[in-house]
Protein backbone atom coordinates (compact mmCIF):
# COMPACT_ATOMS: atom_id res chain seq x y z
CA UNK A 1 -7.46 -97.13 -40.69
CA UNK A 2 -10.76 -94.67 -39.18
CA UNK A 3 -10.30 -94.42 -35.78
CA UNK A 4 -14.46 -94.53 -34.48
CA UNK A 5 -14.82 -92.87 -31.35
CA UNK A 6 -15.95 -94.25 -28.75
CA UNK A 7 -19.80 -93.98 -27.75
CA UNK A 8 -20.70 -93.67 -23.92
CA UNK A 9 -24.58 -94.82 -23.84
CA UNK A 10 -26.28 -94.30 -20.19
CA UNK A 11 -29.56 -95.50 -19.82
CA UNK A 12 -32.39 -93.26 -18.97
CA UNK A 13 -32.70 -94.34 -15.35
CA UNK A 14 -28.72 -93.30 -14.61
CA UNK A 15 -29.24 -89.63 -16.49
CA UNK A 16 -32.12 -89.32 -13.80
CA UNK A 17 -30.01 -90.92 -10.97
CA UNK A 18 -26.98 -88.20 -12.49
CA UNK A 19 -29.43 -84.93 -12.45
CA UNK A 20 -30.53 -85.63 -9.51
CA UNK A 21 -27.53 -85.94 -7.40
CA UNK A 22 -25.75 -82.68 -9.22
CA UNK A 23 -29.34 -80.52 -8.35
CA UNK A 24 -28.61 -81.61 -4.60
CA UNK A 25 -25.31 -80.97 -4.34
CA UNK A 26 -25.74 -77.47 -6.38
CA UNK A 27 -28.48 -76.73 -4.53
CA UNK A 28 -26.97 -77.06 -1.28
CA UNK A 29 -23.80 -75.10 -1.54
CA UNK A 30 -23.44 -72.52 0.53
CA UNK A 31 -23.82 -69.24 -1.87
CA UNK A 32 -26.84 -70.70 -3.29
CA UNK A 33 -28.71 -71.52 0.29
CA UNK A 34 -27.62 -68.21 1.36
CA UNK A 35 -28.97 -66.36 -1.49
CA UNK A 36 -32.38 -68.24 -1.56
CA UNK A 37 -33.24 -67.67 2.19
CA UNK A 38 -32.73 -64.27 1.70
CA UNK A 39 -34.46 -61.25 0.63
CA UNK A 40 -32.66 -60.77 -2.55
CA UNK A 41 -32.61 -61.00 -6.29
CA UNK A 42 -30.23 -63.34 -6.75
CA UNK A 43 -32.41 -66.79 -5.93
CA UNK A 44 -34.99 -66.06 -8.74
CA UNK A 45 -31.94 -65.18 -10.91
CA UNK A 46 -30.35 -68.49 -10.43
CA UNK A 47 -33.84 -70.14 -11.67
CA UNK A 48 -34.30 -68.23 -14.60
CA UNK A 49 -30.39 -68.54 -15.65
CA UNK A 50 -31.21 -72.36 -14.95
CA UNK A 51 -34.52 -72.44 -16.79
CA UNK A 52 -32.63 -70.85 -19.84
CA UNK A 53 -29.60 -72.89 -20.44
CA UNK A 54 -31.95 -75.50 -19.68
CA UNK A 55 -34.59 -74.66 -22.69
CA UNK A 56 -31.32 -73.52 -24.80
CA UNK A 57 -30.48 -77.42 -24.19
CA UNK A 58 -33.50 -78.64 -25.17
CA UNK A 59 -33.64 -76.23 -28.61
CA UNK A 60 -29.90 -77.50 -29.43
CA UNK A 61 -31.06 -81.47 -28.58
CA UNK A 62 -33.99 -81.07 -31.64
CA UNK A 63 -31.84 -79.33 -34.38
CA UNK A 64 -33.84 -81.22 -37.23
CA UNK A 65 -37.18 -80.10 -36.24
CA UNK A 66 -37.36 -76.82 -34.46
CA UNK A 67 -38.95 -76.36 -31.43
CA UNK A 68 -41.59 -73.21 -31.47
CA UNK A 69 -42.79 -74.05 -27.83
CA UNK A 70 -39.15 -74.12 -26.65
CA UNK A 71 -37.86 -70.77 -28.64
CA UNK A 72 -41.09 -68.75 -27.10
CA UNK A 73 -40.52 -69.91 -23.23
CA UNK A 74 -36.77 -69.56 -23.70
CA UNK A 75 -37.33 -65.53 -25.25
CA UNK A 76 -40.00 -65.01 -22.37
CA UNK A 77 -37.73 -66.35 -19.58
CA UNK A 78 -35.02 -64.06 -20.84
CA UNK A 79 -37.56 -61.21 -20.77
CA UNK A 80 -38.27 -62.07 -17.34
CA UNK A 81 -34.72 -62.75 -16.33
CA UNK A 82 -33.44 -59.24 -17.46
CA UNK A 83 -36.41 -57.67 -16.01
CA UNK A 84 -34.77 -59.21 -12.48
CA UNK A 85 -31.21 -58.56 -13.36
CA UNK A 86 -29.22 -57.38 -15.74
CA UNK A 87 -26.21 -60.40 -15.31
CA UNK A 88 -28.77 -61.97 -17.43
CA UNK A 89 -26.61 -60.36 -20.57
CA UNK A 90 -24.10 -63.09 -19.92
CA UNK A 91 -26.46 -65.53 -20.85
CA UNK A 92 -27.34 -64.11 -24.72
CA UNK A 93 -24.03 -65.28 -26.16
CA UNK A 94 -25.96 -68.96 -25.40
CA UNK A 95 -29.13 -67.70 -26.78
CA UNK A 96 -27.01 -66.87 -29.86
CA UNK A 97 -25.24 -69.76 -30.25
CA UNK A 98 -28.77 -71.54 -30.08
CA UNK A 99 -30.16 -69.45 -33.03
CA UNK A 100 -26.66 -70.12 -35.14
CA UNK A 101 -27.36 -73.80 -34.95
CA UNK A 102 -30.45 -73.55 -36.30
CA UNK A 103 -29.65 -71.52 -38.84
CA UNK A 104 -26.96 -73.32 -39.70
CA UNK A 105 -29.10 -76.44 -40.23
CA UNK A 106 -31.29 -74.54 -41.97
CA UNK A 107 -31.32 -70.73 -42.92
CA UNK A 108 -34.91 -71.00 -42.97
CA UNK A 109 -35.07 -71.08 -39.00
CA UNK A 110 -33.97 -68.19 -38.86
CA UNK A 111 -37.80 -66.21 -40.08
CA UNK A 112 -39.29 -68.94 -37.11
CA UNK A 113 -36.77 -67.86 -34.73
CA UNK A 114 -37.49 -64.05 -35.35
CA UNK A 115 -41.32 -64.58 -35.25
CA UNK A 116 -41.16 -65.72 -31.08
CA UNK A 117 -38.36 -62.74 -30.45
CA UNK A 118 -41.46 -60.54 -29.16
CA UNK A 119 -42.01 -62.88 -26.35
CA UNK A 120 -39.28 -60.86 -24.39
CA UNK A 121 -41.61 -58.06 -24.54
CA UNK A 122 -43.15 -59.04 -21.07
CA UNK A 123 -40.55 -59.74 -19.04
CA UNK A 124 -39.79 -56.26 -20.12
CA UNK A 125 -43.02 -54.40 -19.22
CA UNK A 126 -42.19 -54.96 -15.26
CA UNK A 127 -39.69 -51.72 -16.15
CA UNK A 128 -42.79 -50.17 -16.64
CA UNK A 129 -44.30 -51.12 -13.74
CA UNK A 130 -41.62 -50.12 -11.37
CA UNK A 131 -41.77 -46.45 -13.38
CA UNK A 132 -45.58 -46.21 -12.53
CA UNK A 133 -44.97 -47.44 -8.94
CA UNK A 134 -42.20 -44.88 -7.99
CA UNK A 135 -43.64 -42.30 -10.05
CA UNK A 136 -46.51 -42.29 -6.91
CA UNK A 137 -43.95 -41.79 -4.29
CA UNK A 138 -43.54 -44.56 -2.38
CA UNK A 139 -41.75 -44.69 1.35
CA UNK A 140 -38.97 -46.63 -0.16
CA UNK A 141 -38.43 -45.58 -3.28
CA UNK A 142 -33.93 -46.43 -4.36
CA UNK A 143 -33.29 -44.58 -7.45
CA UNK A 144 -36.69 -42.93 -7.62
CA UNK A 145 -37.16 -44.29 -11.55
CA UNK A 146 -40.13 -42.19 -12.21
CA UNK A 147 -38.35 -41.19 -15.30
CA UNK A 148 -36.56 -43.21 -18.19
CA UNK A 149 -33.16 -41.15 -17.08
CA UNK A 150 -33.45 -42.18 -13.23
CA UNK A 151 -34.62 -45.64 -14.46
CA UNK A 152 -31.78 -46.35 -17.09
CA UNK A 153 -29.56 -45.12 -14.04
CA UNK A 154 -31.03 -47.63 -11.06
CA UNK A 155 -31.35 -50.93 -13.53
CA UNK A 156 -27.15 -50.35 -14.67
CA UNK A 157 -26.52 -50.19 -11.45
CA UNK A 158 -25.83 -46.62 -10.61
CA UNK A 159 -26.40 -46.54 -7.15
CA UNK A 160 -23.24 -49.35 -6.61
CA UNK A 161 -21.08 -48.22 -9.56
CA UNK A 162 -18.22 -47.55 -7.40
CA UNK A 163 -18.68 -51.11 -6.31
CA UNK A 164 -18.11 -52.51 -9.47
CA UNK A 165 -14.76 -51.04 -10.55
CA UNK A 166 -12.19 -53.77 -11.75
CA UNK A 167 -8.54 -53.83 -11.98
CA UNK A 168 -6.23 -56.43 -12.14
CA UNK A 169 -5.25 -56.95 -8.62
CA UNK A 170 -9.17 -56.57 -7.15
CA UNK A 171 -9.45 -59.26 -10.38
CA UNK A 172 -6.52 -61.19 -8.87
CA UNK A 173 -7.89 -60.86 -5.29
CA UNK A 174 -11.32 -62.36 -6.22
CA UNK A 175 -9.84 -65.05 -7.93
CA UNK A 176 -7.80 -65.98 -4.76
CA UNK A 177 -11.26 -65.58 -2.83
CA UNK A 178 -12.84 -68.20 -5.25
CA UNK A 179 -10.14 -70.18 -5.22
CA UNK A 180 -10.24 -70.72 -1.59
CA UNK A 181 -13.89 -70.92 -0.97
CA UNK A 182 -14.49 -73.47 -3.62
CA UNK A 183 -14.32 -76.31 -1.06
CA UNK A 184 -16.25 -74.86 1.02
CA UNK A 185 -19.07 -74.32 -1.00
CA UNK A 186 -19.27 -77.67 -2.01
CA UNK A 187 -17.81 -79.41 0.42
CA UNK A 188 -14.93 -81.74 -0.37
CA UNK A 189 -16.27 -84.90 -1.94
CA UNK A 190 -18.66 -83.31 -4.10
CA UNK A 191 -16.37 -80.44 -5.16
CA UNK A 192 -13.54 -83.82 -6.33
CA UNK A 193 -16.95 -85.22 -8.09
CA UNK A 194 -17.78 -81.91 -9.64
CA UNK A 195 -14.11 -81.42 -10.87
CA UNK A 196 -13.83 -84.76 -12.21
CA UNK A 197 -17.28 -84.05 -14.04
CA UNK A 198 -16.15 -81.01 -15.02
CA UNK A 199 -12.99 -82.93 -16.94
């Protein structure tokens, strides 16, 4: 006897209802407030790691029919997003999972897929910018990349390198630290929620 699994349908209004309530309650933990009232990166990193698994959603909900639209503003946010920070690499495993579903519905895709890849050009061109700017000396000028040494140097992070050394027990320790700040960040009934979601 075939076992059919079970189908969960939600109407549209509850998948609104649903989105909205997890955008509040991620938006309001205490990392993410922190980092968007502050002069930092790390807010406009959060939207464009948002705004790509977003679009990569979006690409892998329209498998039959690819989506051109969706493949060039996904490709230009990355551009963009790398341009900000370079974290952003942890998001191309996504990106390539995206592409292998399309190709695997059809190798075709592929060729389509290839033809918006230049659309992380832009995003990329700020590099250049931030050459041209510190190559006229400005009062604050970290890394001076005037050159494509001194710039290769300030975007991996040369500056903090010693900051990011791991090992297993500063691995272990920030484990413990997440560990123990999860409820806090969330605060207690929407961390439960977010766990149960999460399962």
């Amino acid at each position: 006897e075939d076992k059919k699994a079970k189908v969960i349908s939600i109407n549209e209004k509850t998948i609104y209802y649903i989105a909205f309530i997890a955008a509040v309650c991620f938006g309001l933990t205490k990392t993410l407030w922190a980092n968007a009232v502050t002069n930092e990166v790390y807010g406009l990193h959060t939207f464009f790691l948002c705004l790509i698994l977003l679009l990569i959603l979006r690409i892998c909900s329209n498998l039959q029919s690819i989506p051109p639209k969706q493949w060039m503003l996904l490709f230009l946010t990355a551009g963009f997003s790398f341009s900000n920070h370079l974290t952003t690499v942890f998001a191309v495993p996504a990106i390539l999972y995206a592409v292998y579903l399309n190709y695997k519905v059809s190798p075709s895709n592929l060729k389509i897929i290839l033809r918006y890849l230049p659309f992380v050009i832009p995003g990329c061109i700020v590099y250049g910018i931030l050459m041209a700017a510190s190559a006229n000396d400005p009062f604050f000028n970290w890394s001076e990349p005037d050159s494509l040494s001194n710039l290769l140097y300030h975007a991996s992070g040369g500056d903090i390198g010693h900051l990011l050394k791991t090992g297993s027990g500063l691995f272990s320790k920030n484990v413990k630290a997440f560990g123990s700040g999860f409820f806090g960040e969330f605060a207690i009934g929407t961390a439960i929620a977010g766990l149960l979601g999460l399962i």
